[in-house]
Protein backbone atom coordinates (compact mmCIF):
# COMPACT_ATOMS: atom_id res chain seq x y z
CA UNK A 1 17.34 5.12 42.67
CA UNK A 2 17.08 3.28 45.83
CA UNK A 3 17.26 -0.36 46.55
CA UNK A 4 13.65 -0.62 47.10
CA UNK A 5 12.91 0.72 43.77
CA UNK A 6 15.27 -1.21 41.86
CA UNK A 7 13.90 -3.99 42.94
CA UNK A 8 10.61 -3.33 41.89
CA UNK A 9 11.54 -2.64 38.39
CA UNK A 10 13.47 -5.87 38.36
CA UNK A 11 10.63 -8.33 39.19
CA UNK A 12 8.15 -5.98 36.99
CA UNK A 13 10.64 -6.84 34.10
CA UNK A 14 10.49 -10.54 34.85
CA UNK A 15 6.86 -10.85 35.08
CA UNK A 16 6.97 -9.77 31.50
CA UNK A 17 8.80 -11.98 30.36
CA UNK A 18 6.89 -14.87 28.49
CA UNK A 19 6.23 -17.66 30.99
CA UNK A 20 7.09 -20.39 28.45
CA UNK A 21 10.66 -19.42 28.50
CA UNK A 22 13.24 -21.09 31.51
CA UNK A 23 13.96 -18.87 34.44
CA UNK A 24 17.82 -18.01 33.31
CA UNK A 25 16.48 -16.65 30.31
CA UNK A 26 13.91 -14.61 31.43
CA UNK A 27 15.97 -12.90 34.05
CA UNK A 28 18.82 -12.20 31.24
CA UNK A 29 16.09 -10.32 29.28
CA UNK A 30 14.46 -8.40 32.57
CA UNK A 31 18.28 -7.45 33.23
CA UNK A 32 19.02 -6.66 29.44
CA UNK A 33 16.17 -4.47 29.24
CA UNK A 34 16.90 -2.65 32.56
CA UNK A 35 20.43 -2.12 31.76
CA UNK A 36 19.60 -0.66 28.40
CA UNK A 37 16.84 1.54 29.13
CA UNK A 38 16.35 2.63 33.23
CA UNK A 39 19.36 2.16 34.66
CA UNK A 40 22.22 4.31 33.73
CA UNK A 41 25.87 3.05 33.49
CA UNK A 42 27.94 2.73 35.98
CA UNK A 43 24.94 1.46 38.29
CA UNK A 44 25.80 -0.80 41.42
CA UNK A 45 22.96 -3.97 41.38
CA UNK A 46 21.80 -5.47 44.22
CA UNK A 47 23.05 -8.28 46.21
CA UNK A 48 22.47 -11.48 43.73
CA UNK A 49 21.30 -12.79 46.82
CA UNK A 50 18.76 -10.30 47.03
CA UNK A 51 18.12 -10.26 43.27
CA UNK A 52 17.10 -13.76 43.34
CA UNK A 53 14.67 -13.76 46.46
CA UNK A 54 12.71 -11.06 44.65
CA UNK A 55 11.62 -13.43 42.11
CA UNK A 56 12.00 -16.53 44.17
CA UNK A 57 14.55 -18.40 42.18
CA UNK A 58 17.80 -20.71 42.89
CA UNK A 59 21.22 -18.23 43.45
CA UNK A 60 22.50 -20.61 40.44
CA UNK A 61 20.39 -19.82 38.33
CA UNK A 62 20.49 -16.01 39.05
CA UNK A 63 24.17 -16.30 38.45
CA UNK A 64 24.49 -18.37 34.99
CA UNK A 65 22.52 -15.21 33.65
CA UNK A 66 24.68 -12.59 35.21
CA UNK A 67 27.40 -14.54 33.65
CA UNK A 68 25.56 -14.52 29.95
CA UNK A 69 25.81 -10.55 30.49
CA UNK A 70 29.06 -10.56 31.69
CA UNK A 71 30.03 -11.94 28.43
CA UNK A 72 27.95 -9.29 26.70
CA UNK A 73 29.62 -6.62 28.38
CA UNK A 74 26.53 -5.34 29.85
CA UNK A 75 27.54 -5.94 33.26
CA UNK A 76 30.91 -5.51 35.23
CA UNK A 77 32.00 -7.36 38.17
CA UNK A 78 35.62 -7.10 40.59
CA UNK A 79 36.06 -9.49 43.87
CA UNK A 80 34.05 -8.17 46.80
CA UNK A 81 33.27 -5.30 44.66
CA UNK A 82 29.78 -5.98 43.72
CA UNK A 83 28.14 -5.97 40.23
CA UNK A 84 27.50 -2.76 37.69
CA UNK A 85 25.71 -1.71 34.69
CA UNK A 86 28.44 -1.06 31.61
CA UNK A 87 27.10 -0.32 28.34
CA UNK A 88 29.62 -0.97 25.58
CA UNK A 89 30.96 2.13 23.87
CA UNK A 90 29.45 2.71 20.76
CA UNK A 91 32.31 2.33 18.08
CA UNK A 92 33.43 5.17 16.80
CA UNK A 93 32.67 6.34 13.46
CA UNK A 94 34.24 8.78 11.05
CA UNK A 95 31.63 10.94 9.48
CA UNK A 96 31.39 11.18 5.58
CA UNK A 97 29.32 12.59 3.11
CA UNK A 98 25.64 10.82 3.47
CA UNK A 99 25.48 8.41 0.31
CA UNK A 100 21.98 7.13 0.97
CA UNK A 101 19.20 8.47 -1.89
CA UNK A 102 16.66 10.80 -1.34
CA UNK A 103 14.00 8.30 -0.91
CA UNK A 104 15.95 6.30 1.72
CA UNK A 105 16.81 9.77 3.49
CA UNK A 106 12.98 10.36 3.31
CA UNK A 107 11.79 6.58 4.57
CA UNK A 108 14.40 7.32 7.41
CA UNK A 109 13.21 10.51 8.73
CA UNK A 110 9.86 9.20 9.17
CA UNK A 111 8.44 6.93 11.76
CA UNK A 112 9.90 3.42 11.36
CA UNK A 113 9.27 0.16 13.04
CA UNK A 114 10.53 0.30 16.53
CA UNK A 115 13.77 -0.99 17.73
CA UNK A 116 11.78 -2.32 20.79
CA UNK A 117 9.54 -5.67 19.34
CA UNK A 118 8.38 -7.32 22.92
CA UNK A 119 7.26 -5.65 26.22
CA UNK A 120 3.88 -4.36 27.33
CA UNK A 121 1.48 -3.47 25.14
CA UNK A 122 3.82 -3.01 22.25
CA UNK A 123 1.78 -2.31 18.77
CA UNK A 124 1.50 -5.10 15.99
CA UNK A 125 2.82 -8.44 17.54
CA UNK A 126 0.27 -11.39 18.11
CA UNK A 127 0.47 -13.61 20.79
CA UNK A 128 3.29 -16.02 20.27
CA UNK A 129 3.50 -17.58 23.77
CA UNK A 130 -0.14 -19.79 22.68
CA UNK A 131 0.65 -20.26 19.38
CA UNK A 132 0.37 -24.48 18.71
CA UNK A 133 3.92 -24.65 17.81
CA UNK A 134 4.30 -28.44 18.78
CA UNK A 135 1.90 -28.68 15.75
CA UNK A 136 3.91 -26.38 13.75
CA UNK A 137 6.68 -28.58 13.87
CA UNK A 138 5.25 -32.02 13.61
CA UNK A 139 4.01 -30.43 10.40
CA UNK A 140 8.11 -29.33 9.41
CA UNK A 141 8.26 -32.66 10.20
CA UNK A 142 6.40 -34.77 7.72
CA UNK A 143 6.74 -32.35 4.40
CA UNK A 144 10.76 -32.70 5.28
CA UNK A 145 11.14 -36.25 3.16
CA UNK A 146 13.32 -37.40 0.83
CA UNK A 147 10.82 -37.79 -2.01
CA UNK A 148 9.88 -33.45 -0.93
CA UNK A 149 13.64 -32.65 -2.41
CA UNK A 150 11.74 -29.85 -4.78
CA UNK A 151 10.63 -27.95 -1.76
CA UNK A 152 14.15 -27.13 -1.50
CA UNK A 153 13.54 -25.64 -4.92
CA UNK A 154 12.88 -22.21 -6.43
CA UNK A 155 8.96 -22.24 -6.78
CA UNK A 156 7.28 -20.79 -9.47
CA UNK A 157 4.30 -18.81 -8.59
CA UNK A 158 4.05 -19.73 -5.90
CA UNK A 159 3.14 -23.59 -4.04
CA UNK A 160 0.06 -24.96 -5.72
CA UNK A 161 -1.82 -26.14 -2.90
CA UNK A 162 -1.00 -23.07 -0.69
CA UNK A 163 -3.27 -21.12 -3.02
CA UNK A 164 -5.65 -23.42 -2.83
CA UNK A 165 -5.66 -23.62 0.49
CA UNK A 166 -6.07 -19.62 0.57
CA UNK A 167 -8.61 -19.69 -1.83
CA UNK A 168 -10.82 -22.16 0.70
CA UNK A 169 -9.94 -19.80 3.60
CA UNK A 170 -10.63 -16.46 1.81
CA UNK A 171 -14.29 -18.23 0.94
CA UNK A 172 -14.78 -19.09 4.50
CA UNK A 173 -14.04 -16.12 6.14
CA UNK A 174 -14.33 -13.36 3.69
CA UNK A 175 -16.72 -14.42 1.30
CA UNK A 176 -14.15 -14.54 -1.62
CA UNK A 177 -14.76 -16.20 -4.05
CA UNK A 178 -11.44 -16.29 -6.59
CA UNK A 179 -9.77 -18.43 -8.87
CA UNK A 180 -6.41 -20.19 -7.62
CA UNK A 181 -4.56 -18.44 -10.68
CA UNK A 182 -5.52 -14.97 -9.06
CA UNK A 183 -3.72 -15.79 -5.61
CA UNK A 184 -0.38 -14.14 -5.57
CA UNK A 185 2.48 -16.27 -2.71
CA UNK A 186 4.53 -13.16 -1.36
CA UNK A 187 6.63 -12.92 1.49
CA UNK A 188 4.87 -10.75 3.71
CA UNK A 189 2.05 -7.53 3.20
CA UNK A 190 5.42 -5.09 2.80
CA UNK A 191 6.19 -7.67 -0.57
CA UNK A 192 2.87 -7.63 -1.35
CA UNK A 193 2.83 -3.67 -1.43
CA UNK A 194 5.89 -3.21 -2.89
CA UNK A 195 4.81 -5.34 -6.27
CA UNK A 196 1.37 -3.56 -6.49
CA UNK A 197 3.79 -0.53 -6.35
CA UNK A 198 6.26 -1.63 -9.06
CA UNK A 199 4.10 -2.91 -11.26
CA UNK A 200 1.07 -0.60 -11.26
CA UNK A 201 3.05 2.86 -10.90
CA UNK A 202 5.83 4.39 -12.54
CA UNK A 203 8.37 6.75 -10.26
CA UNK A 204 6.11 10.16 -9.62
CA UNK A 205 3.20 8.72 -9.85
CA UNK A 206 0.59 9.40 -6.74
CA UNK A 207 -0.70 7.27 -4.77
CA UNK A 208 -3.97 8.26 -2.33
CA UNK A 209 -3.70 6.82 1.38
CA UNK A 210 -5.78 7.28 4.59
CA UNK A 211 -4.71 9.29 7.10
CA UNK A 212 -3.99 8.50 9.65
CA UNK A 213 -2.28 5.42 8.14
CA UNK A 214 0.06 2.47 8.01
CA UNK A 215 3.40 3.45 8.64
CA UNK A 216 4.72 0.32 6.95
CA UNK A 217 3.04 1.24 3.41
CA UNK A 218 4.04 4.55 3.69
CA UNK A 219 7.80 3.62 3.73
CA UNK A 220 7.02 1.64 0.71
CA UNK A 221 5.25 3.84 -1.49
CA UNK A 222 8.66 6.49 -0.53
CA UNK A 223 10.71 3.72 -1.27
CA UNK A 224 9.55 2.99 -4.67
CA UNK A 225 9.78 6.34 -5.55
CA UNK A 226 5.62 7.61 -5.47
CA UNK A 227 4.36 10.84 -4.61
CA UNK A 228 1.67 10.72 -1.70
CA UNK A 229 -1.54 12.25 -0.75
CA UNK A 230 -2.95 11.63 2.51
CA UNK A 231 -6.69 11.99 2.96
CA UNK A 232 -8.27 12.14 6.60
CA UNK A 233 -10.70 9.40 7.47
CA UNK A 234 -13.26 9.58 9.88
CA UNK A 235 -15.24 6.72 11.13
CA UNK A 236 -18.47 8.39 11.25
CA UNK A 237 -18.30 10.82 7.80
CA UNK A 238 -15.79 9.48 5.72
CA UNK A 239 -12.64 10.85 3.31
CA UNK A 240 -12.11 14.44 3.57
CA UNK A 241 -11.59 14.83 -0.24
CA UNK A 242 -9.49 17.47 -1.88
CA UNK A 243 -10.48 20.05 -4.07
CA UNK A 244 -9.28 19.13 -7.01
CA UNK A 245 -7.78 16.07 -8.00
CA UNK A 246 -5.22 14.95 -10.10
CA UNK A 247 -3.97 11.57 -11.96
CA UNK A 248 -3.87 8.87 -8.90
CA UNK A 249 -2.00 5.84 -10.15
CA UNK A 250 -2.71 3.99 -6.83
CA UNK A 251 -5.50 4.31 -3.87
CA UNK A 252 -4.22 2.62 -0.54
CA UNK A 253 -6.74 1.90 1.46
CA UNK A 254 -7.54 -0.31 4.56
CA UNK A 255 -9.25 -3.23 4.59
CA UNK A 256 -12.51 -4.21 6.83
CA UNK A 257 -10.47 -2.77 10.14
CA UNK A 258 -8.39 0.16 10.20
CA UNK A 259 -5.09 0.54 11.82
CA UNK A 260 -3.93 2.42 13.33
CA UNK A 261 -7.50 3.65 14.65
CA UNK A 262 -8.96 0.19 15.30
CA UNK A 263 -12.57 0.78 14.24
CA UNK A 264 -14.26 -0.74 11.36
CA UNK A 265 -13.92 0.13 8.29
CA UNK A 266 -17.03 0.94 5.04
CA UNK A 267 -17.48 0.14 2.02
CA UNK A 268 -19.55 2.81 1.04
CA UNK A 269 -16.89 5.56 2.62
CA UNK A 270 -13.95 3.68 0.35
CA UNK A 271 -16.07 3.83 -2.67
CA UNK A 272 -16.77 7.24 -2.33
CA UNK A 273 -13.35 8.22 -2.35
CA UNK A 274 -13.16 5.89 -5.43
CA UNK A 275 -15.73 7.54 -7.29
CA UNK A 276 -14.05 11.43 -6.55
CA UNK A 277 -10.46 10.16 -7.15
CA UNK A 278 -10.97 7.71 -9.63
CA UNK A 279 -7.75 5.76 -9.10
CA UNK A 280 -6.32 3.65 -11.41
CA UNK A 281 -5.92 0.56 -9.00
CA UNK A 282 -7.20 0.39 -5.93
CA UNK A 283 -5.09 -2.09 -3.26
CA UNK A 284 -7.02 -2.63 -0.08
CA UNK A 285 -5.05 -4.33 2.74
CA UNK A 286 -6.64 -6.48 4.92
CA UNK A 287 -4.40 -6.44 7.65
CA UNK A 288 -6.42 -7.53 10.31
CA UNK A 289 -9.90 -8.97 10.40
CA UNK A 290 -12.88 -11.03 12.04
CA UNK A 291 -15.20 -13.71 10.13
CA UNK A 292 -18.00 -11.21 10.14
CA UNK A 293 -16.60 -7.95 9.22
CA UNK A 294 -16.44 -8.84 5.37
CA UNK A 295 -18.63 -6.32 4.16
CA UNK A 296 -16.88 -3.52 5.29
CA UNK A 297 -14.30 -4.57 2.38
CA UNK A 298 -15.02 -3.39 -1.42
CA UNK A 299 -12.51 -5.26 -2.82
CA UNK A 300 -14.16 -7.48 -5.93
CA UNK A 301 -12.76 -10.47 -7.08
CA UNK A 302 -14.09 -10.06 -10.45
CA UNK A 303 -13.03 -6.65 -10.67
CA UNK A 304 -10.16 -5.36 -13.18
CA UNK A 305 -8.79 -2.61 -11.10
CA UNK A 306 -9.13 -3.98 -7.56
CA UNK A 307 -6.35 -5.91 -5.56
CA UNK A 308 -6.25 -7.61 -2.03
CA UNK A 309 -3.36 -7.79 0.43
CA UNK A 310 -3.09 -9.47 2.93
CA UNK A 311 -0.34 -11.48 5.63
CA UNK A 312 -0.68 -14.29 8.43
CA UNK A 313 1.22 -12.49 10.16
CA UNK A 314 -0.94 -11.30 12.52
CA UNK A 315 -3.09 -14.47 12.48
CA UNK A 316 0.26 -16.57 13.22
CA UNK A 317 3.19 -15.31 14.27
CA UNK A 318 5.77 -12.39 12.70
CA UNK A 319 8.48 -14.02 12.27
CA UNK A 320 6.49 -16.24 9.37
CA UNK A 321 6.32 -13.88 6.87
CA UNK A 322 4.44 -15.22 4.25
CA UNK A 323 1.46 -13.31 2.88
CA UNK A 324 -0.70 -13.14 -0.48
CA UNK A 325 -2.35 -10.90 -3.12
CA UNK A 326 -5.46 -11.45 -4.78
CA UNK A 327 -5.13 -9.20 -8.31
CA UNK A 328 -7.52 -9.23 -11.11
CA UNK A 329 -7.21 -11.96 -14.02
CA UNK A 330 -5.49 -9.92 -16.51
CA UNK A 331 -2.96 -9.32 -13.86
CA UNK A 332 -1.89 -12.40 -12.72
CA UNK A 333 0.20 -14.04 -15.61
CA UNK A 334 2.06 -10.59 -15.23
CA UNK A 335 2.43 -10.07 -11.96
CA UNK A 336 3.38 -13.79 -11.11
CA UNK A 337 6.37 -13.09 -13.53
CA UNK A 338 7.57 -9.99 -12.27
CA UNK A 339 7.36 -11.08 -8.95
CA UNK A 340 9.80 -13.84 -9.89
CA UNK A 341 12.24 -11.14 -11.91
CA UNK A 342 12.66 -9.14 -8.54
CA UNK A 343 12.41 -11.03 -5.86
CA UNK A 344 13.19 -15.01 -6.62
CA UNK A 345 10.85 -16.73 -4.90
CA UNK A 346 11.25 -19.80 -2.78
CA UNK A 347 10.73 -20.44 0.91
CA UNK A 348 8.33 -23.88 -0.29
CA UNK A 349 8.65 -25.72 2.78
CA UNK A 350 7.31 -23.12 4.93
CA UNK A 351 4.70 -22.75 2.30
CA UNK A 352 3.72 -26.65 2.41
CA UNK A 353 4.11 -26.44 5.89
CA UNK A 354 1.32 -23.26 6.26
CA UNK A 355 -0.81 -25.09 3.37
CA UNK A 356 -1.19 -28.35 5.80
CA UNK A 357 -1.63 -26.06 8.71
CA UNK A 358 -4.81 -24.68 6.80
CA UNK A 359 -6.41 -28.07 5.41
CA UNK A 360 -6.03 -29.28 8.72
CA UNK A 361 -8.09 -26.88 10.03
CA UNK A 362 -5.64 -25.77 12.80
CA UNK A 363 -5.49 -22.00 10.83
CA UNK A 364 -9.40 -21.60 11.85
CA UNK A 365 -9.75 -23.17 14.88
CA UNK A 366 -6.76 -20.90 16.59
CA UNK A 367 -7.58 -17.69 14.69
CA UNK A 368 -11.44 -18.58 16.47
CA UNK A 369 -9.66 -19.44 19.99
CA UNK A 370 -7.46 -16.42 19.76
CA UNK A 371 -9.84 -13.47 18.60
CA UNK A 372 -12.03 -14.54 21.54
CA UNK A 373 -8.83 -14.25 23.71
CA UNK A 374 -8.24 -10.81 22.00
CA UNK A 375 -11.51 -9.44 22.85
CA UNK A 376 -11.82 -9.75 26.64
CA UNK A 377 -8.33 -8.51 26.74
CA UNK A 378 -9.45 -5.43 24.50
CA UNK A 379 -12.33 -5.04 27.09
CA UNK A 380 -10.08 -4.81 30.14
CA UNK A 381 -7.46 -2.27 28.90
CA UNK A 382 -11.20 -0.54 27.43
CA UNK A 383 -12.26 -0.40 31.03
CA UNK A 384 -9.03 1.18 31.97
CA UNK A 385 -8.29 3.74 29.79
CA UNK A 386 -11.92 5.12 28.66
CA UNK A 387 -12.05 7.65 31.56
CA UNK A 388 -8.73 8.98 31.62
CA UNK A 389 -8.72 12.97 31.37
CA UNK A 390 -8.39 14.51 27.90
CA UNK A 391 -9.12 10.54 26.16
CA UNK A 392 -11.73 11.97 23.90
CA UNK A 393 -11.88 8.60 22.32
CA UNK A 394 -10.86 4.82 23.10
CA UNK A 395 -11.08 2.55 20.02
CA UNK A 396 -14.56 -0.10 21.14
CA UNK A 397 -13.26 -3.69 21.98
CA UNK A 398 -12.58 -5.93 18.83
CA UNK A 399 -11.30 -9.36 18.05
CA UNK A 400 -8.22 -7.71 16.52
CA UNK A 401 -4.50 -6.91 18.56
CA UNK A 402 -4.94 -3.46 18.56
CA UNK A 403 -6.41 -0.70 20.08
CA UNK A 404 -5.94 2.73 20.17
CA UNK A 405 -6.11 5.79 22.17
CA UNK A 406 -7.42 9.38 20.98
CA UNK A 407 -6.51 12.44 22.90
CA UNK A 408 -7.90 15.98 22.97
CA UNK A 409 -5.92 18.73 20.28
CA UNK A 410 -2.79 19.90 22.10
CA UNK A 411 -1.46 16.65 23.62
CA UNK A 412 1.66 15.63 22.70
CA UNK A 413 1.44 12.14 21.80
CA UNK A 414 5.14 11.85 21.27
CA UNK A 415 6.51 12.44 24.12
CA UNK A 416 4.15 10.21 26.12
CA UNK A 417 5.36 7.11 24.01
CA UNK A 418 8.72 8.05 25.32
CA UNK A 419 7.91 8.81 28.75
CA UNK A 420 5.66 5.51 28.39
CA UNK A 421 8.98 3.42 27.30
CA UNK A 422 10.78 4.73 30.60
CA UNK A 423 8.20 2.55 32.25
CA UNK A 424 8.97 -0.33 30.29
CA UNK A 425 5.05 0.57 28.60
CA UNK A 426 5.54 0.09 24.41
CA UNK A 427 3.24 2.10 22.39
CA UNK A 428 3.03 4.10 19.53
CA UNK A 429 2.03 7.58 18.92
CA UNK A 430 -0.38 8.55 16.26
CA UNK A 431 0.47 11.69 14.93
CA UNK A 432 3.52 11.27 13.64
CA UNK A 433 1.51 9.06 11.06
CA UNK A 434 -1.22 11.24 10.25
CA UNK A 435 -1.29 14.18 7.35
CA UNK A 436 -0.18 17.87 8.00
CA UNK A 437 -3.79 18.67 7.78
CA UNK A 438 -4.89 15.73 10.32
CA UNK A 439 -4.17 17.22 13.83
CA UNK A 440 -5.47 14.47 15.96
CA UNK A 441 -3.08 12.83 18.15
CA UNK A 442 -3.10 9.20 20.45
CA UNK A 443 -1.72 6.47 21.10
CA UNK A 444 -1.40 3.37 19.67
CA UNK A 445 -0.94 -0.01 21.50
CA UNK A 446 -1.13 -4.14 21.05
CA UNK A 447 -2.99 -6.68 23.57
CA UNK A 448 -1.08 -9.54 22.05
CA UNK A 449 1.79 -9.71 24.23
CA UNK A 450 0.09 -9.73 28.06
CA UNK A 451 -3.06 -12.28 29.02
CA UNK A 452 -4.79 -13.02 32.57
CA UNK A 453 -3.61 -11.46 35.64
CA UNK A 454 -0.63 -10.18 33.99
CA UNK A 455 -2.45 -7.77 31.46
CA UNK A 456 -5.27 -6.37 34.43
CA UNK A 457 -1.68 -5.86 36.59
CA UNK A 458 -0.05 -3.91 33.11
CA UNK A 459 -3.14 -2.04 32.17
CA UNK A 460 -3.55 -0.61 35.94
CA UNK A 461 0.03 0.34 35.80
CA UNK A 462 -0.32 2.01 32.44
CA UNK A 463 -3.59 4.10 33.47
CA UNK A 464 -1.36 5.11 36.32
CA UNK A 465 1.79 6.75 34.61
CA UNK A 466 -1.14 8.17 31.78
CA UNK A 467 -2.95 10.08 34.56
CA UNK A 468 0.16 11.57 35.90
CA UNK A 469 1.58 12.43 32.59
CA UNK A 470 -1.78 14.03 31.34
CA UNK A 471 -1.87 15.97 34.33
């Protein structure tokens, strides 16, 4: 690599970076990230001198962060010598017998959430940088009193006005209408789908999911020790059904939008899968969703087999992980109790916190603010991408974080997410979470990360390294 180009990389890495953090910081992460994946070790950097006039900052400031990865052993430096990449030598390890069970072997093999969380259109993270966290913590603020001492508690099903505060959200925007007792606290839609799982199934039991699908359930429903049966779905004609069908314990199914695909979701396609496999319990996840879209969910409040998952997560922020279930009436005593047998539950001042949040209204005015953000930025990577050769599909523009990419049969999906990461360009392929029988293939990528000029710069860049690699 020449000077030139290293350069380029280097400022392309900074202008990733999220704006809201200080200069030092987001050159050690542009640096980080170069040093672990383009530039090999051993690698002589540029001047610091030139370094810091490519992103116009102070030679101080360019320095304290080559210092942080001098401590990290990422870089080396000698007098008059210059500066180098140096990746630490992975310790070594003595090999012995693999103790792991089968089912971890098996949730291993498969696709797995990516080592890689921030970046360019990297899959399944909202945007952070605008969430109102000055708000957030006022709120930490005022529920962190003396006379609050039981939020430092266990809870015990969960914080009372939390549900409540669901149960007025879930009315609002997805014309639920439940009792407070039905409203499950869990820590997150992989806890949410992990109790449906333990309590609804026994070990061998099969469970019915979409393909493509969620790789996250997946890894669950392995975990717990269920057999699964992936069914294509296709927007436009439905479940392709098997011939015959056995005993299904569980159907998985996803809520009013589908992910990976990013298309709407119907009813009528989920109910008649329902009808051919009648399923004992059927847990739809409604991982991401606008105020409209409601009827593409057949989830019943007064039903006795039907249950609801769902996170804010993707509303809020990751790193939150609080979630809920909505299970029939006859469930929740027992479910409420197991949950609190396996997993102890607690985590009540983040659960006042996220109740306050709610009754303040803040939940619904930034989840209104942000989808609108989330649809012009849909519409721009849209423009880009719809007309690349052998796209035989590009998911329509939505108010949700994701979109994805369909290819014509024979393109390796794979090894364009890897060439893609090269670049610095985080996506995820499809196939490797579709069914044997499901041969389509895409990619699958996140608008929550990159806004403004920054995203139109990214999505250019992206339809240029896709048109040479489909080439």
């Amino acid at each position: 690599m020449d000077r030139k180009q290293v350069l380029h990389q280097f400022v392309q890495l900074y202008a990733l970076q999220p704006e809201r953090l200080s200069k030092q910081v987001r050159i050690e992460q542009a640096l980080r990230q170069a040093i672990t994946h383009q530039w090999p070790t051993g690698f002589r950097l540029p001047s610091h001198r030139a370094l810091a006039e490519s992103i116009n900052v102070a030679r101080q400031t360019l320095a304290l962060a080559i210092a942080t990865l001098l401590d990290e052993q990422l870089l080396k430096t000698a007098h008059g010598q210059g500066t180098w990449t140096s990746k630490p030598m992975a310790p070594s390890v003595v090999k012995t017998a693999i103790q792991l069970s089968r089912r971890a072997q098996r949730v291993l093999q498969g696709p797995g959430a990516s080592t890689v969380q921030s970046g360019a259109f990297v899959p399944g993270i909202p945007d952070i940088a605008q969430f109102p966290m000055r708000k957030w913590r006022q709120l930490y603020a005022s529920v962190t009193v003396p006379q609050n001492a039981l939020l430092l508690s266990y809870s015990t099903g969960g914080y009372g006005p939390l549900k409540r505060a669901i149960r007025e959200f879930l009315a609002r925007w997805r014309n639920i209408h439940c009792d407070i007792e039905q409203i499950i606290i869990t820590d997150g839609t992989h806890n949410g789908i992990e109790l449906c799982a333990m309590a609804l199934a026994d070990v061998g039991d099969t469970v019915a999911m979409e393909s493509p699908c969620y790789w996250g359930a997946r890894n669950v429903f392995t975990a717990t020790g269920l057999s699964i049966e992936m069914l294509p779905w296709f927007s436009d004609s439905g479940h392709v059904l098997p011939q015959t069908t056995g005993n299904i314990a569980l159907a998985y199914l996803t809520g009013s939008h589908h992910y990976p695909l990013s298309v709407p979701t119907r009813a009528a396609h989920k109910q008649q899968l329902c009808d051919a496999l009648s399923p004992t319990y059927v847990v739809e996840d409604d991982y991401e969703f606008t105020r409209d879209d409601h009827t593409n969910l057949l989830f019943d409040p007064n039903s006795e087999r039907h249950l609801l998952v769902g996170s804010f997560s993707k509303m809020m922020f990751p790193g939150l992980r609080l979630g809920y279930l909505v299970v029939p009436r006859h469930l929740a005593g027992p479910m409420n109790r197991l949950r609190s047998e396996l997993f102890r539950e607690g985590r009540m001042l983040d659960q006042a916190v996220l109740a306050q949040f709610i009754f303040d209204g803040d939940l619904d005015t930034w989840c209104r603010r942000i989808q609108r953000d989330y649809l012009g930025r849909q519409q721009v990577l849209h423009d880009q991408l719809s007309s690349l050769p052998k796209v035989r599909n590009v998911s329509p523009p939505t108010s949700a974080i994701s979109l994805c990419v369909e290819f014509e049969p024979g393109v390796n999906d794979v090894a364009l997410a890897q060439a893609l990461l090269k670049e610095h360009l985080i996506v995820r392929p499809l196939s490797p979470v579709c069914a044997d029988k499901d041969s389509r293939t895409g990619l699958v990528m996140g608008v929550g990360m990159l806004s403004g000029e920054t995203l139109v710069r990214e999505a250019q860049r992206l339809r240029r390294c896709l048109e040479l690699l489909l080439r």
